[in-house]
PDB file of N, CA and C in Angstrom:
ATOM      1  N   UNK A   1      56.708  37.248 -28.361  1.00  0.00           N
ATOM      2  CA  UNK A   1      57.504  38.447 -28.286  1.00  0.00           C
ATOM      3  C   UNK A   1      58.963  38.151 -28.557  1.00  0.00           C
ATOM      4  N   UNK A   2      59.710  39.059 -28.845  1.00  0.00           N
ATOM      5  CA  UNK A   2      61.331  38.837 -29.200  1.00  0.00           C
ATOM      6  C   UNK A   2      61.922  38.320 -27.768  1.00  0.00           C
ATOM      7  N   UNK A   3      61.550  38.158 -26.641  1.00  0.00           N
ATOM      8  CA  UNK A   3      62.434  37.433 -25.452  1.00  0.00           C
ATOM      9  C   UNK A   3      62.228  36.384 -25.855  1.00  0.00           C
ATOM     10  N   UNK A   4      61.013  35.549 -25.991  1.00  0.00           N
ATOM     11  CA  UNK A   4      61.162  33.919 -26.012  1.00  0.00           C
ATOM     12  C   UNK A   4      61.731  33.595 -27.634  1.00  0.00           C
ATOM     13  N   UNK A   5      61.351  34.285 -28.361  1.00  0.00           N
ATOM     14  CA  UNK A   5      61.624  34.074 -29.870  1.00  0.00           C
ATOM     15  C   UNK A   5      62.947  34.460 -30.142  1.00  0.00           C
ATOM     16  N   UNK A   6      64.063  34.750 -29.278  1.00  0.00           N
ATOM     17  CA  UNK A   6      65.502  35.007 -29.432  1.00  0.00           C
ATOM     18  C   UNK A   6      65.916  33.349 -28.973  1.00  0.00           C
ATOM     19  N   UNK A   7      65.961  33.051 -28.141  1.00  0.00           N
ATOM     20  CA  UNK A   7      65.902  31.875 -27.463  1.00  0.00           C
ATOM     21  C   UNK A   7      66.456  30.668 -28.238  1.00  0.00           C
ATOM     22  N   UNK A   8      65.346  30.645 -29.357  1.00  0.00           N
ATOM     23  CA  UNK A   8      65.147  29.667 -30.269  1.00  0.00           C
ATOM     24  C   UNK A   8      65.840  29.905 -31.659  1.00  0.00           C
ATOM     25  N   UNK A   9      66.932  31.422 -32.008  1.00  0.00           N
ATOM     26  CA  UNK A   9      67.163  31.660 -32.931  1.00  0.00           C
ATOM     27  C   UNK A   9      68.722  30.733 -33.135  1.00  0.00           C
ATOM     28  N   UNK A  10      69.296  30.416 -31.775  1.00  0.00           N
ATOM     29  CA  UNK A  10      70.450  29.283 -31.959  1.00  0.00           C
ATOM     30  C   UNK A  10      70.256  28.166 -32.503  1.00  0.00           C
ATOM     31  N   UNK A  11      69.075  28.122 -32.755  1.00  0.00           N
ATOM     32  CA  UNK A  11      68.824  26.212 -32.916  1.00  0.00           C
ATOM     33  C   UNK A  11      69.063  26.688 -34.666  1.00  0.00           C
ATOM     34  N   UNK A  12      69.040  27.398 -35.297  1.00  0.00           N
ATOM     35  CA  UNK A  12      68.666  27.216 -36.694  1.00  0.00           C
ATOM     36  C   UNK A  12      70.026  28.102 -36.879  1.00  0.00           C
ATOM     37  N   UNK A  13      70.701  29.097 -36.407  1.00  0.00           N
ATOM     38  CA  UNK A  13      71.838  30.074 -36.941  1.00  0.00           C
ATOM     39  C   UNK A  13      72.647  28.512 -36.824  1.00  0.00           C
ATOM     40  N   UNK A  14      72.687  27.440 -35.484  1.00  0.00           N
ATOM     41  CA  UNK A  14      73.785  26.388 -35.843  1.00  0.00           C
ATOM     42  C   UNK A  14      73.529  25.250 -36.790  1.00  0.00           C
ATOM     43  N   UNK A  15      72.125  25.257 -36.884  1.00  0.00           N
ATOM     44  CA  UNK A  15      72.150  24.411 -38.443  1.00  0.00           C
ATOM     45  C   UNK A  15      72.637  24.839 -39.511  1.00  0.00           C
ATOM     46  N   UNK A  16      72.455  25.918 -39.803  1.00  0.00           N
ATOM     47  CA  UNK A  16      73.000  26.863 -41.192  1.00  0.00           C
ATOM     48  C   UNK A  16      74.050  26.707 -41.192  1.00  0.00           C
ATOM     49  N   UNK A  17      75.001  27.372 -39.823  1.00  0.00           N
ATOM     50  CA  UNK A  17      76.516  27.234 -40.007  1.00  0.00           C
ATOM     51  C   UNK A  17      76.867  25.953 -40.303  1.00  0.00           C
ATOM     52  N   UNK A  18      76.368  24.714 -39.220  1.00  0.00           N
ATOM     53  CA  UNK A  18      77.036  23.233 -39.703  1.00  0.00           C
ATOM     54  C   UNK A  18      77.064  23.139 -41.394  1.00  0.00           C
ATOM     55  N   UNK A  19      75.694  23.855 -41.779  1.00  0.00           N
ATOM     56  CA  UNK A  19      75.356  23.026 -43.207  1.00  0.00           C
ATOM     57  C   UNK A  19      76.335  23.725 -43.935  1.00  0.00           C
ATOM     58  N   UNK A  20      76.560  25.103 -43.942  1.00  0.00           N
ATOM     59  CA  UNK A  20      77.491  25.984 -44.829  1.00  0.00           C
ATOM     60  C   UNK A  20      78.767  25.565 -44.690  1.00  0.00           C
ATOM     61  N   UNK A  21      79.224  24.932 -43.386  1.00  0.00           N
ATOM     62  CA  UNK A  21      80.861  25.081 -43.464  1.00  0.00           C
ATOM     63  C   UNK A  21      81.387  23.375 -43.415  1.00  0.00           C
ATOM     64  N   UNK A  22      79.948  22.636 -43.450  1.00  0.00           N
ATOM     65  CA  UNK A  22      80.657  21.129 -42.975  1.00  0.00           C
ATOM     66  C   UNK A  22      79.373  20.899 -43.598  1.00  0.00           C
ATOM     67  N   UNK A  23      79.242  20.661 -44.980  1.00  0.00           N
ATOM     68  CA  UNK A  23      78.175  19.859 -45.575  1.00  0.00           C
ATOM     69  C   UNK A  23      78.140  18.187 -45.488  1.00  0.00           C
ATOM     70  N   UNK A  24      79.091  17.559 -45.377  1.00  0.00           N
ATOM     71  CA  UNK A  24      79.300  16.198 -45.428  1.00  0.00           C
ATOM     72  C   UNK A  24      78.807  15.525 -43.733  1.00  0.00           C
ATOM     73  N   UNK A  25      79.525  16.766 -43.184  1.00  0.00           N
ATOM     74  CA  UNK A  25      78.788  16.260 -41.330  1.00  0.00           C
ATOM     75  C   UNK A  25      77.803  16.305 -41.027  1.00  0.00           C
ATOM     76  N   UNK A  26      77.184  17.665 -41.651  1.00  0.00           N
ATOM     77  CA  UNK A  26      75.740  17.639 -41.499  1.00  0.00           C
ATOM     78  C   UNK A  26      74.759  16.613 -41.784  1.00  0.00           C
ATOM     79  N   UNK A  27      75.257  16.594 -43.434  1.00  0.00           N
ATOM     80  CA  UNK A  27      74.162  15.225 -43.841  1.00  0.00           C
ATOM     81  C   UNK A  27      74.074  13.739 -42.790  1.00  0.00           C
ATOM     82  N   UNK A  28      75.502  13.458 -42.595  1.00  0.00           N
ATOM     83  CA  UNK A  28      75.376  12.279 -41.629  1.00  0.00           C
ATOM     84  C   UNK A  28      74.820  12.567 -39.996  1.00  0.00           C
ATOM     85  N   UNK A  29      75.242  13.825 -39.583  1.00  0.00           N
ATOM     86  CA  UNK A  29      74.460  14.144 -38.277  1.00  0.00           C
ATOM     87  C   UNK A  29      72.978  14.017 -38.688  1.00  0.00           C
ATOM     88  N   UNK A  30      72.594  14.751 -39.014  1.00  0.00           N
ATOM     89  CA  UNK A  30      71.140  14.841 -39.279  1.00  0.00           C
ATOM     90  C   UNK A  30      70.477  13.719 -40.260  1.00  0.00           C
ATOM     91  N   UNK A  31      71.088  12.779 -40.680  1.00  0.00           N
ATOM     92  CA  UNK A  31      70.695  11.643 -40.991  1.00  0.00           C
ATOM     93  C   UNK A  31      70.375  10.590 -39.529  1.00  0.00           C
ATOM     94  N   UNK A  32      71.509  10.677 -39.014  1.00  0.00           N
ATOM     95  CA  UNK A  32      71.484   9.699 -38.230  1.00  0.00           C
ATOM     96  C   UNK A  32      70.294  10.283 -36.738  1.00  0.00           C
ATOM     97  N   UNK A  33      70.595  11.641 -36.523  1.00  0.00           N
ATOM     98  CA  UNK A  33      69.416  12.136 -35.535  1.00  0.00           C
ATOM     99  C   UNK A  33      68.237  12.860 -36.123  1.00  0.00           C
ATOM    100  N   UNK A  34      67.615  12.101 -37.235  1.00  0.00           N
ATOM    101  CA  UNK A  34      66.282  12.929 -37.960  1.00  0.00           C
ATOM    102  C   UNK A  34      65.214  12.923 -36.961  1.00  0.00           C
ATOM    103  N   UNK A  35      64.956  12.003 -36.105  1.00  0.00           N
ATOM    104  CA  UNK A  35      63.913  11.768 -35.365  1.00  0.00           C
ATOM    105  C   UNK A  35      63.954  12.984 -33.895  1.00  0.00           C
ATOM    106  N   UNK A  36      65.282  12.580 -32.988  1.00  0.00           N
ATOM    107  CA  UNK A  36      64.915  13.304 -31.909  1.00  0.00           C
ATOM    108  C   UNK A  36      65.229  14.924 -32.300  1.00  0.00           C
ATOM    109  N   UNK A  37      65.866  15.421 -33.385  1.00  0.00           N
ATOM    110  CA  UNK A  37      65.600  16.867 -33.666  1.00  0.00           C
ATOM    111  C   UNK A  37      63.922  17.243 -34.461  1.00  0.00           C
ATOM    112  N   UNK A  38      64.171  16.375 -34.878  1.00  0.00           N
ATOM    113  CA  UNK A  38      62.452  16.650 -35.703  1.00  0.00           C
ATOM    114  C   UNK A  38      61.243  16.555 -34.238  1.00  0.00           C
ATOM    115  N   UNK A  39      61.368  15.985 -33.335  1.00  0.00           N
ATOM    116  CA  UNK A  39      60.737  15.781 -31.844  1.00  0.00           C
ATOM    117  C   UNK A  39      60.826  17.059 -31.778  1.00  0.00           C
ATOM    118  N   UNK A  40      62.331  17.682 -31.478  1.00  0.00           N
ATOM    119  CA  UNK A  40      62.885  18.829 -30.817  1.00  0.00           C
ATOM    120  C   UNK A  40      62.028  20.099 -31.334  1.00  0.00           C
ATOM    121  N   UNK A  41      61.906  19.997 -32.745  1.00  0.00           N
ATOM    122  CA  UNK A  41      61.995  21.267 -33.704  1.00  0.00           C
ATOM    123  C   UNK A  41      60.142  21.290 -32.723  1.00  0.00           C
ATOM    124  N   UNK A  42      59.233  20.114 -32.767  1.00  0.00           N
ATOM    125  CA  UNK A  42      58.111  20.293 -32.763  1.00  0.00           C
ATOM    126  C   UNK A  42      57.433  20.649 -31.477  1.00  0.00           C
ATOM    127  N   UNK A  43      58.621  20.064 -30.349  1.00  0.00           N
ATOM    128  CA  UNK A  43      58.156  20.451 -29.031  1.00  0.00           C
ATOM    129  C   UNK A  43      58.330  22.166 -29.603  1.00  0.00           C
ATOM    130  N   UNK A  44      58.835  22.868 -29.407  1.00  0.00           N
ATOM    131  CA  UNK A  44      59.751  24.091 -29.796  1.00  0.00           C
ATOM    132  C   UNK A  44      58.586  25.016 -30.175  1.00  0.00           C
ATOM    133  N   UNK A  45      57.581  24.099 -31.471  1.00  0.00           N
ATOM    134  CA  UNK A  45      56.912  24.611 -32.134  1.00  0.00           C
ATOM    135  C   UNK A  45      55.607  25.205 -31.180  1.00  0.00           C
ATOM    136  N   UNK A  46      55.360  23.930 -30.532  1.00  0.00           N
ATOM    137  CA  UNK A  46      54.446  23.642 -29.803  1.00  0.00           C
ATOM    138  C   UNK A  46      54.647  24.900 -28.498  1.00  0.00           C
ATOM    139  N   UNK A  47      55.760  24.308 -27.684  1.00  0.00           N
ATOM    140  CA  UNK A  47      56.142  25.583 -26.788  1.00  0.00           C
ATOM    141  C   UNK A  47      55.695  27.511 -26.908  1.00  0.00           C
ATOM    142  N   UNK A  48      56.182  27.560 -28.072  1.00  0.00           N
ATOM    143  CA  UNK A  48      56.095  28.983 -28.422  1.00  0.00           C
ATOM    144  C   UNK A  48      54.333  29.669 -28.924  1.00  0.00           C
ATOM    145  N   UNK A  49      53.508  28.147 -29.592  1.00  0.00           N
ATOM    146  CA  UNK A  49      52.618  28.900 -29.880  1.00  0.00           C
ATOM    147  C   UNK A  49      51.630  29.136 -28.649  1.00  0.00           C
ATOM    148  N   UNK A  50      52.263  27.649 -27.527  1.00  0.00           N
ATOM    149  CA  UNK A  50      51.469  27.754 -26.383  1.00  0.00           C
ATOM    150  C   UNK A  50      51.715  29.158 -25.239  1.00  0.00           C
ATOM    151  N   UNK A  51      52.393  29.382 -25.392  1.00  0.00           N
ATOM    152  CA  UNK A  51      53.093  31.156 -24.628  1.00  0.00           C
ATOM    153  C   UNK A  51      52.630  32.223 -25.454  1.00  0.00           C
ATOM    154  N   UNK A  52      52.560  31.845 -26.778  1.00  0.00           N
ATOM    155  CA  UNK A  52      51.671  33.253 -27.344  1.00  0.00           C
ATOM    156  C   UNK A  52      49.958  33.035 -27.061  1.00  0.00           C
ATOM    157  N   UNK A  53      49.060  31.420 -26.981  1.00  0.00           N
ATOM    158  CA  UNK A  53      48.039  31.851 -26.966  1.00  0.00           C
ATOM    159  C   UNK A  53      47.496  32.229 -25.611  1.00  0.00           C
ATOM    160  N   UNK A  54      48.774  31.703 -24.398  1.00  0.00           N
ATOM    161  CA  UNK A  54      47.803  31.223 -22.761  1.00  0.00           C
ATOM    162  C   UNK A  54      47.287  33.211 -22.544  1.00  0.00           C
ATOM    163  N   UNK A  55      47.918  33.796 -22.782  1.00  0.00           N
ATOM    164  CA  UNK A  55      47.852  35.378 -22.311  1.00  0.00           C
ATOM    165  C   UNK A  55      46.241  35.514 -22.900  1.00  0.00           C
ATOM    166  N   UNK A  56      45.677  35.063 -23.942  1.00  0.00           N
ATOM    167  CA  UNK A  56      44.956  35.642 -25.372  1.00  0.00           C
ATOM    168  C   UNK A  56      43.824  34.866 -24.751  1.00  0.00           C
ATOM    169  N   UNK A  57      43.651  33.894 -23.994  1.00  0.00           N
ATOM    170  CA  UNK A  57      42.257  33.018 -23.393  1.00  0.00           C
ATOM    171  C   UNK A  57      41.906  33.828 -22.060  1.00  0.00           C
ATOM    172  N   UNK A  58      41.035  33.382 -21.541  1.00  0.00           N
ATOM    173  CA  UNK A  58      40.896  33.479 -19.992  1.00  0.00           C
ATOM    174  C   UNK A  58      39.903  32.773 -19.340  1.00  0.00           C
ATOM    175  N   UNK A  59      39.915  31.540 -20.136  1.00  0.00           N
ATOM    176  CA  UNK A  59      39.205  30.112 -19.788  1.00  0.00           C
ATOM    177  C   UNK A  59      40.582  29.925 -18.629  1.00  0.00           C
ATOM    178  N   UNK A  60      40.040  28.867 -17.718  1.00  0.00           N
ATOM    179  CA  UNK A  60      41.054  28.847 -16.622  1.00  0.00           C
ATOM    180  C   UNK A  60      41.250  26.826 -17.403  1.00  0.00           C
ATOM    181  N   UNK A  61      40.323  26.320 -17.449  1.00  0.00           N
ATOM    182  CA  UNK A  61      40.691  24.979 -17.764  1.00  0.00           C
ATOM    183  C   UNK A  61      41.691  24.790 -19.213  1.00  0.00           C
ATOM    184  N   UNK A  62      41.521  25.522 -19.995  1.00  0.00           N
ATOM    185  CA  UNK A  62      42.390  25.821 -21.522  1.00  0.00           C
ATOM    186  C   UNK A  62      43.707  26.650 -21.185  1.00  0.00           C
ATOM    187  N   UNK A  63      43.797  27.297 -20.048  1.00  0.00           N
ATOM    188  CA  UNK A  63      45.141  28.036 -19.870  1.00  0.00           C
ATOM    189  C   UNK A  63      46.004  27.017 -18.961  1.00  0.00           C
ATOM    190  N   UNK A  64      45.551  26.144 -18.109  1.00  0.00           N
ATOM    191  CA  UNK A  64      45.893  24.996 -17.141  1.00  0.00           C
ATOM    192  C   UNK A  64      46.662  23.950 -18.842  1.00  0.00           C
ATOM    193  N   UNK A  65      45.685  23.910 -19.982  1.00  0.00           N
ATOM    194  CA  UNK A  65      46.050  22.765 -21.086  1.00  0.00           C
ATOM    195  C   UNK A  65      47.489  23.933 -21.626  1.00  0.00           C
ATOM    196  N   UNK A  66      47.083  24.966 -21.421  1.00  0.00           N
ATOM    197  CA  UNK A  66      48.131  25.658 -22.052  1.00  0.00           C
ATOM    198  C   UNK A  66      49.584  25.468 -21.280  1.00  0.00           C
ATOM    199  N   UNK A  67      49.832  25.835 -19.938  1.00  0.00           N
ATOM    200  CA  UNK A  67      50.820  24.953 -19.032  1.00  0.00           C
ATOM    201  C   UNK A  67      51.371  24.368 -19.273  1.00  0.00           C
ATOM    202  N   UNK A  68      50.692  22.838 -19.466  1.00  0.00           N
ATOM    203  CA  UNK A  68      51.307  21.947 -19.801  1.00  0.00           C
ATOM    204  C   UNK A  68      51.929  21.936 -20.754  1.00  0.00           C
ATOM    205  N   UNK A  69      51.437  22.247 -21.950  1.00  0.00           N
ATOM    206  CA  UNK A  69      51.768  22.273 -23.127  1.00  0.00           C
ATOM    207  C   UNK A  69      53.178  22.980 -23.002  1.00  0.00           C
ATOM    208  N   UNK A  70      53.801  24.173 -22.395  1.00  0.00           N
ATOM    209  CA  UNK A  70      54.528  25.007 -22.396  1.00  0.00           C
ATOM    210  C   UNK A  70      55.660  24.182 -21.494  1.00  0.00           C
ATOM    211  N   UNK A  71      55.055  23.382 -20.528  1.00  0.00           N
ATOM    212  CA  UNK A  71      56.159  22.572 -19.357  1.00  0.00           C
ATOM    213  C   UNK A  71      56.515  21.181 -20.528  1.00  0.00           C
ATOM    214  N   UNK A  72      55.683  20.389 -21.198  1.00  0.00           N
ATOM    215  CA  UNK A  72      56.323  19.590 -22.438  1.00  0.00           C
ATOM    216  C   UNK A  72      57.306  19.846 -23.637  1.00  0.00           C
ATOM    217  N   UNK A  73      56.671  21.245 -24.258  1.00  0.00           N
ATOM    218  CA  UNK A  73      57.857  21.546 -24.916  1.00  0.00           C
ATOM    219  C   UNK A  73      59.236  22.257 -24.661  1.00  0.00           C
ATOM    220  N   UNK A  74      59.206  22.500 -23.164  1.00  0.00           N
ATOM    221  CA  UNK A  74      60.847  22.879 -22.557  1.00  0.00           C
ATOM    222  C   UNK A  74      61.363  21.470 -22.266  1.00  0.00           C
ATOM    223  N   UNK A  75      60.125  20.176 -21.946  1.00  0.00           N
ATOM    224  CA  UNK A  75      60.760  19.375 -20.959  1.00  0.00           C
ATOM    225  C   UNK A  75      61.547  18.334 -22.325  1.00  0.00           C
ATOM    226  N   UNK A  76      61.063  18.387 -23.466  1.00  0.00           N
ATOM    227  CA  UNK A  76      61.420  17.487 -24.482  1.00  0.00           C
ATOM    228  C   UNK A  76      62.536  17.638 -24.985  1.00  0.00           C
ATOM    229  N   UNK A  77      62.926  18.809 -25.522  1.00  0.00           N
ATOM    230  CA  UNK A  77      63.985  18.948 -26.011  1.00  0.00           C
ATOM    231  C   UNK A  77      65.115  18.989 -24.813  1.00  0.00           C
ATOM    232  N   UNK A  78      65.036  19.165 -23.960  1.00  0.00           N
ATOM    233  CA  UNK A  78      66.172  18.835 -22.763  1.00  0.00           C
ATOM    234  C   UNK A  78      66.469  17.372 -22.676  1.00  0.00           C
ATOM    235  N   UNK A  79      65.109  17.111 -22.627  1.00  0.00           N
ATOM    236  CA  UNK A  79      65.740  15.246 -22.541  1.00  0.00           C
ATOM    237  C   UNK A  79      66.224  14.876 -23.889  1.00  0.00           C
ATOM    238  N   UNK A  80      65.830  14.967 -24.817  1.00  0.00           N
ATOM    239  CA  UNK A  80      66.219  14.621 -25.885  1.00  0.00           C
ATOM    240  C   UNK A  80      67.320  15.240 -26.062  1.00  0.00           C
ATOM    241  N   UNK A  81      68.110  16.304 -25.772  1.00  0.00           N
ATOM    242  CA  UNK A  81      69.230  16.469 -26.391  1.00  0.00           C
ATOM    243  C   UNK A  81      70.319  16.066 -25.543  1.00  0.00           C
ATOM    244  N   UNK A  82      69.949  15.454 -24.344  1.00  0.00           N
ATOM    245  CA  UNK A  82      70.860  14.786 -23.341  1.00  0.00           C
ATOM    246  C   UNK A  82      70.691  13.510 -23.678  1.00  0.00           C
ATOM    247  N   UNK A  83      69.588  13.231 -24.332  1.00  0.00           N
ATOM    248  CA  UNK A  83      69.914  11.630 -24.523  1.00  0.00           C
ATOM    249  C   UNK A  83      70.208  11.172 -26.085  1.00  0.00           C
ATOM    250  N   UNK A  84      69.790  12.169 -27.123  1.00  0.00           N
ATOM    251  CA  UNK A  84      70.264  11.839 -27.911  1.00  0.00           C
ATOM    252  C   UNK A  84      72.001  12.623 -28.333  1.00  0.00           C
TER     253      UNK A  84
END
């Protein structure tokens, strides 16, 4: 739904801007952190499809996998962007 999917629209409006107004920073930022944003982008990925499917099951052991899934991709990109 548009609450969790607003959320996630900063991560890409500040790539665009870096890339549009500071092309030379970008390339070296995102050279040098390809890995823990590419982590980031996938927890992210992961996060969102797991919140659209847990509602759509009503297996209790697959909505428990769904959980997790949803507590990993908030918990990744936090650490990762504090540590990288």
């Amino acid at each position: 739904g548009p609450v969790w999917d607003g959320n996630e629209v900063w991560l890409l409006v500040a790539g665009g801007a870096t890339f549009a107004a500071f092309p030379e920073w970008y390339a070296t930022m995102f050279s040098g952190f390809y890995l823990p944003l590419l982590l980031i982008l996938v927890a992210l990925i992961i996060r969102g499809v797991s919140f659209e499917y847990r509602s759509k099951l009503s297996n209790l052991k697959v909505r428990k996998r769904y959980d997790v899934a949803i507590w990993i991709g908030s918990f990744v990109p936090a650490l990762l962007w504090g540590v990288a």
